[in-house]
PDB file of N, CA and C in Angstrom:
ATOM      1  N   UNK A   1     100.275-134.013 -63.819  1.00  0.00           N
ATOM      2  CA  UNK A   1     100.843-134.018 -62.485  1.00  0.00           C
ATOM      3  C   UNK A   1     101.417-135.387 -62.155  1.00  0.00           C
ATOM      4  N   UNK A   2     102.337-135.282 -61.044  1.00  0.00           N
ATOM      5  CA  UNK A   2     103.094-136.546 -60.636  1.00  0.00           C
ATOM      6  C   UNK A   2     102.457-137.228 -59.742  1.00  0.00           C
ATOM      7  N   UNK A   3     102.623-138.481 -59.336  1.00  0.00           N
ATOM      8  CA  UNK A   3     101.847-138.876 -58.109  1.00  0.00           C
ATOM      9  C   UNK A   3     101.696-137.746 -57.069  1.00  0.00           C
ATOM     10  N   UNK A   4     102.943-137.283 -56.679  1.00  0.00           N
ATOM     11  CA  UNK A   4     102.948-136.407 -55.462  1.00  0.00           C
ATOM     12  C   UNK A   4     103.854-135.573 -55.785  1.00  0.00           C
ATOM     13  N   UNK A   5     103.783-134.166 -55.725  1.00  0.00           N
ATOM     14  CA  UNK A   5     105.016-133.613 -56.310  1.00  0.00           C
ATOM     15  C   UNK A   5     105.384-132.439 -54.556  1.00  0.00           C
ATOM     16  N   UNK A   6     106.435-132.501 -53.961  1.00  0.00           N
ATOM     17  CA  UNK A   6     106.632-131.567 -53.398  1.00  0.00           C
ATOM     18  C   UNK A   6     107.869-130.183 -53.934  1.00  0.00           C
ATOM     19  N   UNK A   7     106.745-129.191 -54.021  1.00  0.00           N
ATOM     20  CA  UNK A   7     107.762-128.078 -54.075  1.00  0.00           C
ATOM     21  C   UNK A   7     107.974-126.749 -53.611  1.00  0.00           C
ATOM     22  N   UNK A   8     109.423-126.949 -52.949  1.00  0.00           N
ATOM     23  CA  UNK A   8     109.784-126.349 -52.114  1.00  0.00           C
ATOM     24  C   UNK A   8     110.328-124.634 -52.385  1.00  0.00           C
ATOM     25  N   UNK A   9     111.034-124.096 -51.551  1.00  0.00           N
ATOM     26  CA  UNK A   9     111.412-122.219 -52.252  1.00  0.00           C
ATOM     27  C   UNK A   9     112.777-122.921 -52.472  1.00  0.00           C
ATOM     28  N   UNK A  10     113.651-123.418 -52.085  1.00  0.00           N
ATOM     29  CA  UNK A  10     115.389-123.710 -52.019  1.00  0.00           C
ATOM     30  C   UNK A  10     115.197-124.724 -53.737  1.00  0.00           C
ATOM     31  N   UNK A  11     113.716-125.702 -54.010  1.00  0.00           N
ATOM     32  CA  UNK A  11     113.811-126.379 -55.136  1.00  0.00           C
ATOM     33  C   UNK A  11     112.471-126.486 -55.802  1.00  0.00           C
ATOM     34  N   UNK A  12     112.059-126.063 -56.861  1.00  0.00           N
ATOM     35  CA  UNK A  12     110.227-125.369 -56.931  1.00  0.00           C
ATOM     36  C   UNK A  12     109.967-126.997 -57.855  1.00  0.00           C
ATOM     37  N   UNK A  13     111.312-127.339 -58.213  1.00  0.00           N
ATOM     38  CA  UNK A  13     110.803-128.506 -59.363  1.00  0.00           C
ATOM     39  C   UNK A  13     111.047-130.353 -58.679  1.00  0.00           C
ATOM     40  N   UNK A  14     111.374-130.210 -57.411  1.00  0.00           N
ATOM     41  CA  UNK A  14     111.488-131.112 -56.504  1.00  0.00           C
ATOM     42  C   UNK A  14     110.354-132.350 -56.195  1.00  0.00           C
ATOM     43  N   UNK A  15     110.429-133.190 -56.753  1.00  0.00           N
ATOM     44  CA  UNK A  15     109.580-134.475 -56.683  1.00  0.00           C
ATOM     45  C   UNK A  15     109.467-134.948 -55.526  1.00  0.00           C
ATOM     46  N   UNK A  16     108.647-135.586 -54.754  1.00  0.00           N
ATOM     47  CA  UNK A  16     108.938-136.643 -53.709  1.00  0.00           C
ATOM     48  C   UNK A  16     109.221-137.861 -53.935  1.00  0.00           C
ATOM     49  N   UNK A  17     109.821-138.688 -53.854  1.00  0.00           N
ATOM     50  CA  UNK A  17     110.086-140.093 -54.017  1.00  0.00           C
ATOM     51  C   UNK A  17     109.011-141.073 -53.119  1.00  0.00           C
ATOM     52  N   UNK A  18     108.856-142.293 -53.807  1.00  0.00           N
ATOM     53  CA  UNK A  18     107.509-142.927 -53.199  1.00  0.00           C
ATOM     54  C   UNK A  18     107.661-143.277 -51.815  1.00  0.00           C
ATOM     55  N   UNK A  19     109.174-143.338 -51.756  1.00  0.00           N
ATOM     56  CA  UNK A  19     108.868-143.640 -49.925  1.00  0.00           C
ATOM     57  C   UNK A  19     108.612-142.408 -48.660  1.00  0.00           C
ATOM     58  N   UNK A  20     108.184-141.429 -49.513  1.00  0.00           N
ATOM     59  CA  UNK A  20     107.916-140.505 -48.815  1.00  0.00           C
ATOM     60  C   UNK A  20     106.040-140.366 -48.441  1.00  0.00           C
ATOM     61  N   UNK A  21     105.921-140.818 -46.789  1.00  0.00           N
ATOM     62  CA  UNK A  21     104.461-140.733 -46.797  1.00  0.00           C
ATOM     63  C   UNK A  21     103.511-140.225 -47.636  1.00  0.00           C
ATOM     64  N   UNK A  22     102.520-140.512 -47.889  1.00  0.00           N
ATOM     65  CA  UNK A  22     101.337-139.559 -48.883  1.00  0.00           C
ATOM     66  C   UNK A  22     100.283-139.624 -47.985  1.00  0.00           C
ATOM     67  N   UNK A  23      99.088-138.935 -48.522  1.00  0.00           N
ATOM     68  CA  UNK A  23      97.798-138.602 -47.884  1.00  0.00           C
ATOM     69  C   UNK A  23      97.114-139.640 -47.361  1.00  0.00           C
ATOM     70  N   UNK A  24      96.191-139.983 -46.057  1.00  0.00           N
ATOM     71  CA  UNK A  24      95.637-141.224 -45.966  1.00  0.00           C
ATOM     72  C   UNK A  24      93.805-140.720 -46.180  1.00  0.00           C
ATOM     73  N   UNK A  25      93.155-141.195 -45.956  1.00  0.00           N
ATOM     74  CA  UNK A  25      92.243-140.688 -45.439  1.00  0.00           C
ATOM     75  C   UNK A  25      91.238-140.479 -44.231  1.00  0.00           C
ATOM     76  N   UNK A  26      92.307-140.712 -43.491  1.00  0.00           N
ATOM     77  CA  UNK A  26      92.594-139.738 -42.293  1.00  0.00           C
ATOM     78  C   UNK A  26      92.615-138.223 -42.156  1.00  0.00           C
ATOM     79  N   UNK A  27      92.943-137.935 -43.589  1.00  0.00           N
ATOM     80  CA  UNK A  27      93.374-136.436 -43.158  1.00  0.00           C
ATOM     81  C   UNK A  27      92.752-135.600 -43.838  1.00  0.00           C
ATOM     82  N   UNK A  28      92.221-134.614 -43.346  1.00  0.00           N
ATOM     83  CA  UNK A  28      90.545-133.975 -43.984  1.00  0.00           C
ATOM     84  C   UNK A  28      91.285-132.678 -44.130  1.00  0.00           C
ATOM     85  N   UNK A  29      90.379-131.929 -44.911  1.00  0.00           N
ATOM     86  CA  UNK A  29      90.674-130.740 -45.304  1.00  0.00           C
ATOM     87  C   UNK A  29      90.048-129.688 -43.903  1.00  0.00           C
ATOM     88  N   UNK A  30      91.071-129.025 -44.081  1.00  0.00           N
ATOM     89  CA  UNK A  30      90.767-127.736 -42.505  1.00  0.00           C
ATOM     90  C   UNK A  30      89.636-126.925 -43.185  1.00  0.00           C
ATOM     91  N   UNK A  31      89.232-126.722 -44.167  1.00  0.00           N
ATOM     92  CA  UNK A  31      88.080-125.495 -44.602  1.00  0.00           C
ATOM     93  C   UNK A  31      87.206-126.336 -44.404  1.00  0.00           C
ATOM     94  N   UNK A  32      86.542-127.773 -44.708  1.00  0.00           N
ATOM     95  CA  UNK A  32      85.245-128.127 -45.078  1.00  0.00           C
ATOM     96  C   UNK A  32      85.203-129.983 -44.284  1.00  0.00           C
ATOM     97  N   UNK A  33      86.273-130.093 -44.237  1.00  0.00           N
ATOM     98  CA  UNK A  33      86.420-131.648 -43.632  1.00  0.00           C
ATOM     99  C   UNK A  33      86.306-132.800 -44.392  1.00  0.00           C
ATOM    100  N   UNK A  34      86.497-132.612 -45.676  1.00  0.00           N
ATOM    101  CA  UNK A  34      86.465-133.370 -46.863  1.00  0.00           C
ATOM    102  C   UNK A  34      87.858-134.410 -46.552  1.00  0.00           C
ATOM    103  N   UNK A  35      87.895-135.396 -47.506  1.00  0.00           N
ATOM    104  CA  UNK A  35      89.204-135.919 -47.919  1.00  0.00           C
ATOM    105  C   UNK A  35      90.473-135.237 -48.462  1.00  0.00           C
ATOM    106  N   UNK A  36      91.290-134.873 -47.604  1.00  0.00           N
ATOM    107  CA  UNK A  36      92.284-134.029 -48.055  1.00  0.00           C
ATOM    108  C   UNK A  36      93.062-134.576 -48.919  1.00  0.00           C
ATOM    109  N   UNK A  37      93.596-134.212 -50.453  1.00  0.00           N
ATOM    110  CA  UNK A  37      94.610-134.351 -51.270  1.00  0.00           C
ATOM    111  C   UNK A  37      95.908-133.709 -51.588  1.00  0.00           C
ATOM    112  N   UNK A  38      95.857-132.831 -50.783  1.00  0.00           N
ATOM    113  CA  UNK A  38      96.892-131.908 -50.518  1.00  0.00           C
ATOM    114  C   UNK A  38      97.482-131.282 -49.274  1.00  0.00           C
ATOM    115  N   UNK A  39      98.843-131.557 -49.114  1.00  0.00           N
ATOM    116  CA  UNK A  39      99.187-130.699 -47.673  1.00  0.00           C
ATOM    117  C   UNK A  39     100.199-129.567 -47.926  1.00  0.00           C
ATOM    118  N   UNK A  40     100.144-128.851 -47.701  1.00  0.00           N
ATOM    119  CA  UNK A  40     100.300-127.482 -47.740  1.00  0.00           C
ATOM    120  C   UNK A  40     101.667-127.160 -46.167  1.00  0.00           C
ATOM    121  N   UNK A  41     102.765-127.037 -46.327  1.00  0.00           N
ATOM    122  CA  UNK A  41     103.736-126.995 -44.916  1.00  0.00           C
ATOM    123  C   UNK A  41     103.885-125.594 -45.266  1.00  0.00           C
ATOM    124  N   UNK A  42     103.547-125.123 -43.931  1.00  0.00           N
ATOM    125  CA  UNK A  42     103.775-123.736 -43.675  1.00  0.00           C
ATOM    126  C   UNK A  42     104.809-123.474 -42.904  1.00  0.00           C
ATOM    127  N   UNK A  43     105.324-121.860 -42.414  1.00  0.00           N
ATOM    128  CA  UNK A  43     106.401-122.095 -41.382  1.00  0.00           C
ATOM    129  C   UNK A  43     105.863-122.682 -40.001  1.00  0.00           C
ATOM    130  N   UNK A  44     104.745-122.688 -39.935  1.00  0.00           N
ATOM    131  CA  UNK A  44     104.005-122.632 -38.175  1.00  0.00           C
ATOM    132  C   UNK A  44     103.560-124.387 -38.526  1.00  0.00           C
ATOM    133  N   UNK A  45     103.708-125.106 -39.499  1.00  0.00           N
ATOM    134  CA  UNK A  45     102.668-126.716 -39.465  1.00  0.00           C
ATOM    135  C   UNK A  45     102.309-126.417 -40.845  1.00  0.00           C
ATOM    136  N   UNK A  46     100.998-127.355 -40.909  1.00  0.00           N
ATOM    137  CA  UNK A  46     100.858-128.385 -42.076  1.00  0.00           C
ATOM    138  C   UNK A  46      99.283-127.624 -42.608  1.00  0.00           C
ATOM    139  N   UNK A  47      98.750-127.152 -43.705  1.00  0.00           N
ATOM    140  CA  UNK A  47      97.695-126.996 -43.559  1.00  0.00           C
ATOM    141  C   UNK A  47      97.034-128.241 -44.728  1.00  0.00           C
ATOM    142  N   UNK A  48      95.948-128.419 -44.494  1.00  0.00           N
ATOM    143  CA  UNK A  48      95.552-129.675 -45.448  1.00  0.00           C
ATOM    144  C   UNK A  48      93.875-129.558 -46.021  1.00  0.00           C
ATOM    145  N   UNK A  49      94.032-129.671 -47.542  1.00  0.00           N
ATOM    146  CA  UNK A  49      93.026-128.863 -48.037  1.00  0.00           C
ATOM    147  C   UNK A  49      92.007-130.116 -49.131  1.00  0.00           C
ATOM    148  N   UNK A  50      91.040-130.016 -49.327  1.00  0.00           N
ATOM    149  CA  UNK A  50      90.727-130.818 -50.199  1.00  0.00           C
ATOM    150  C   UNK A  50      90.828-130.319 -51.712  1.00  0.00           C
ATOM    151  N   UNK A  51      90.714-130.988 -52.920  1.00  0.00           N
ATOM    152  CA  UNK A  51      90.897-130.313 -54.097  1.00  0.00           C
ATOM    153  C   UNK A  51      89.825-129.442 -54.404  1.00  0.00           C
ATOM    154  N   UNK A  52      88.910-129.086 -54.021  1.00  0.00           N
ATOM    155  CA  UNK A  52      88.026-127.965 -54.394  1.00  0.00           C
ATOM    156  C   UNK A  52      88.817-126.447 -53.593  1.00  0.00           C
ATOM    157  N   UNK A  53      89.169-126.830 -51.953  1.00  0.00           N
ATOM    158  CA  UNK A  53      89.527-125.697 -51.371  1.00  0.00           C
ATOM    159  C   UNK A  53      91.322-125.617 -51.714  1.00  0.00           C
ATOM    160  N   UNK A  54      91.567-126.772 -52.375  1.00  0.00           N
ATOM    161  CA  UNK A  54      93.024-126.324 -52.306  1.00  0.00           C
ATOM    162  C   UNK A  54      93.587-125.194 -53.767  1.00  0.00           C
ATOM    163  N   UNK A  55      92.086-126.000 -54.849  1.00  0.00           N
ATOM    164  CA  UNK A  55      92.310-124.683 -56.255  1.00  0.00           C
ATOM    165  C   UNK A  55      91.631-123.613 -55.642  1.00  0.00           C
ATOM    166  N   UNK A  56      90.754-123.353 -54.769  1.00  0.00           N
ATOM    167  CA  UNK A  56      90.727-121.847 -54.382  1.00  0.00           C
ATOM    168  C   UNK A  56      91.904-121.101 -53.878  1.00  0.00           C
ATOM    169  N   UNK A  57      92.470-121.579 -53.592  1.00  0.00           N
ATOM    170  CA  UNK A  57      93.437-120.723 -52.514  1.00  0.00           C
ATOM    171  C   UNK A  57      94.787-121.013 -52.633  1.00  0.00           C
ATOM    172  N   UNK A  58      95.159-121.981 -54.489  1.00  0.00           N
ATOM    173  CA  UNK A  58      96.565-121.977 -54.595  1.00  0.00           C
ATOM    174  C   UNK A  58      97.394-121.126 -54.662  1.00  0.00           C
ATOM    175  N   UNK A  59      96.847-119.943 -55.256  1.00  0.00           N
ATOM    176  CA  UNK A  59      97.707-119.207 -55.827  1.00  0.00           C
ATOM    177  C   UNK A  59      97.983-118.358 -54.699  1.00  0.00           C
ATOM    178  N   UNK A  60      97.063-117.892 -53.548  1.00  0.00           N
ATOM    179  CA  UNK A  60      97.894-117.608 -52.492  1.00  0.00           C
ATOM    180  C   UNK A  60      98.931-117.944 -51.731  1.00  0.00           C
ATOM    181  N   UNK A  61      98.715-118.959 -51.575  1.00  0.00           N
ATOM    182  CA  UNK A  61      99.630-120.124 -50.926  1.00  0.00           C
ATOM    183  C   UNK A  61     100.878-121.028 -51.503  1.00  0.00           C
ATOM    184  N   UNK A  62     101.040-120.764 -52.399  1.00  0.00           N
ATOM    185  CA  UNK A  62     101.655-121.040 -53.287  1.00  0.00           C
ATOM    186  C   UNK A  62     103.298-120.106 -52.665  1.00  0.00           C
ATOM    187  N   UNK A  63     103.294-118.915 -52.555  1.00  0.00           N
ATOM    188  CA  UNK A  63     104.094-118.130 -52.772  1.00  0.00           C
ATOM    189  C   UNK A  63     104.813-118.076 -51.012  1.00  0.00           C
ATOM    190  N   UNK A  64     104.057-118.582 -50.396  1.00  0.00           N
ATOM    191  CA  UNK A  64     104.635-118.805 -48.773  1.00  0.00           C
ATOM    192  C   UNK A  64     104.267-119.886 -48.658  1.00  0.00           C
ATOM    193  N   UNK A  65     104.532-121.298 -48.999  1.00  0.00           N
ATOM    194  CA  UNK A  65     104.388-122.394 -48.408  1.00  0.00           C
ATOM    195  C   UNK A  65     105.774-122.723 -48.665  1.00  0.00           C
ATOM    196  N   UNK A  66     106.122-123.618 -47.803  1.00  0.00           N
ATOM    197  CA  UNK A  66     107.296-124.113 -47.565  1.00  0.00           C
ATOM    198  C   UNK A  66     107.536-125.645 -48.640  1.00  0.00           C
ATOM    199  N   UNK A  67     106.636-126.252 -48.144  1.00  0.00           N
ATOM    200  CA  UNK A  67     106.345-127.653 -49.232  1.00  0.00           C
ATOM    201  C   UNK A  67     104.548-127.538 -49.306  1.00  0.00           C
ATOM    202  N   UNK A  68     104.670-128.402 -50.537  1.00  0.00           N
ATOM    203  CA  UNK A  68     103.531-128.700 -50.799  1.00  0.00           C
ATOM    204  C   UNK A  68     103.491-129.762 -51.839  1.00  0.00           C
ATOM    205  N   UNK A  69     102.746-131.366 -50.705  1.00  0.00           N
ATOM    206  CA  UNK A  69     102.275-132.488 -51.148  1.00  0.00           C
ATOM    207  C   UNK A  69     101.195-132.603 -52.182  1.00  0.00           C
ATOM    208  N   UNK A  70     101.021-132.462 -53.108  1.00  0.00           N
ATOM    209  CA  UNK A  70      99.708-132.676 -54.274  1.00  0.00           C
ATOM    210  C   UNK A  70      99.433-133.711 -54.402  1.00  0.00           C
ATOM    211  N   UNK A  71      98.610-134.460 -54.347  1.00  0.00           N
ATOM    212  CA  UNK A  71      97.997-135.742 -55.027  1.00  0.00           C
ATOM    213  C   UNK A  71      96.612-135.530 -55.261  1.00  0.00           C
ATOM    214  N   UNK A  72      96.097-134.477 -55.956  1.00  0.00           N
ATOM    215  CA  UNK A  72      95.165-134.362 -56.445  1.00  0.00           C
ATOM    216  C   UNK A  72      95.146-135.453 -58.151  1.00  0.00           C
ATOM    217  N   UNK A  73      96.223-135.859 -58.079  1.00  0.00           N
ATOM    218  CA  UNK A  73      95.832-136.462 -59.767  1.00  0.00           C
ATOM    219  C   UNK A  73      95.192-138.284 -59.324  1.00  0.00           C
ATOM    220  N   UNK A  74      95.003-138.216 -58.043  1.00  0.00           N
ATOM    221  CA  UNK A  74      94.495-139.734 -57.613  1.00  0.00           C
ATOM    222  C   UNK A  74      93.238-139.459 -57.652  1.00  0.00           C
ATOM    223  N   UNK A  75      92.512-138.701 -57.856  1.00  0.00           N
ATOM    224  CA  UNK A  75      90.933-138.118 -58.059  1.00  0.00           C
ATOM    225  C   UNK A  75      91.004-138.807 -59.624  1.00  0.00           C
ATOM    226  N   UNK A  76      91.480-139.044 -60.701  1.00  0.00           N
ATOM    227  CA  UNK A  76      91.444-139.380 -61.826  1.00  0.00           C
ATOM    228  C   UNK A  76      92.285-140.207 -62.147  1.00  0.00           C
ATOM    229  N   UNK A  77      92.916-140.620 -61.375  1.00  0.00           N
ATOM    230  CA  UNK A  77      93.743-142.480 -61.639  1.00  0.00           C
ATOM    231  C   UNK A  77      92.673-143.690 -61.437  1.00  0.00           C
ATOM    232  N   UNK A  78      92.897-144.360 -62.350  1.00  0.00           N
ATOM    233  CA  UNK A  78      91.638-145.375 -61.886  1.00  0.00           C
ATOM    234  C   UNK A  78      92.568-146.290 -61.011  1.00  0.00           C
ATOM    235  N   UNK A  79      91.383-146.970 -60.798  1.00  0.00           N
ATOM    236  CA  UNK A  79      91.400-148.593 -59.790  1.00  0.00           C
ATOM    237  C   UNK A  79      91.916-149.288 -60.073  1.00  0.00           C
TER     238      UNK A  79
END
């Protein structure tokens, strides 16, 4: 995976470029309140998941999300 990859329905293989905000940790996952690594843009807003709840429920979401921020590969980048 890329630092952050967003992909969209108009472009599925669409990167974000680094000056595009990323996750802080500020921003918790809506299922459990964890550290969110992923945001998820829906048509209605943003949903934001941590990497345990975001591999449950990719493959749903996957197919109606509008964008979707990943940085789950910073869980295994070192320091």
């Amino acid at each position: 995976m890329t630092h952050s990859s967003a992909l969209t329905a108009e472009n599925p293989q669409a990167q974000n470029s680094e000056h595009e905000a990323t996750l802080t940790t500020a921003d918790r996952c809506d299922a459990c309140g964890a550290q969110a690594f992923v945001r998820v843009t829906m048509t209605k807003g943003p949903l934001y998941f941590c990497a345990h709840h975001w591999h449950a429920h990719e493959e749903g979401l996957r197919p109606v999300a509008t964008d979707i921020l990943d940085e789950t590969d910073r869980l295994t980048t070192a320091v």
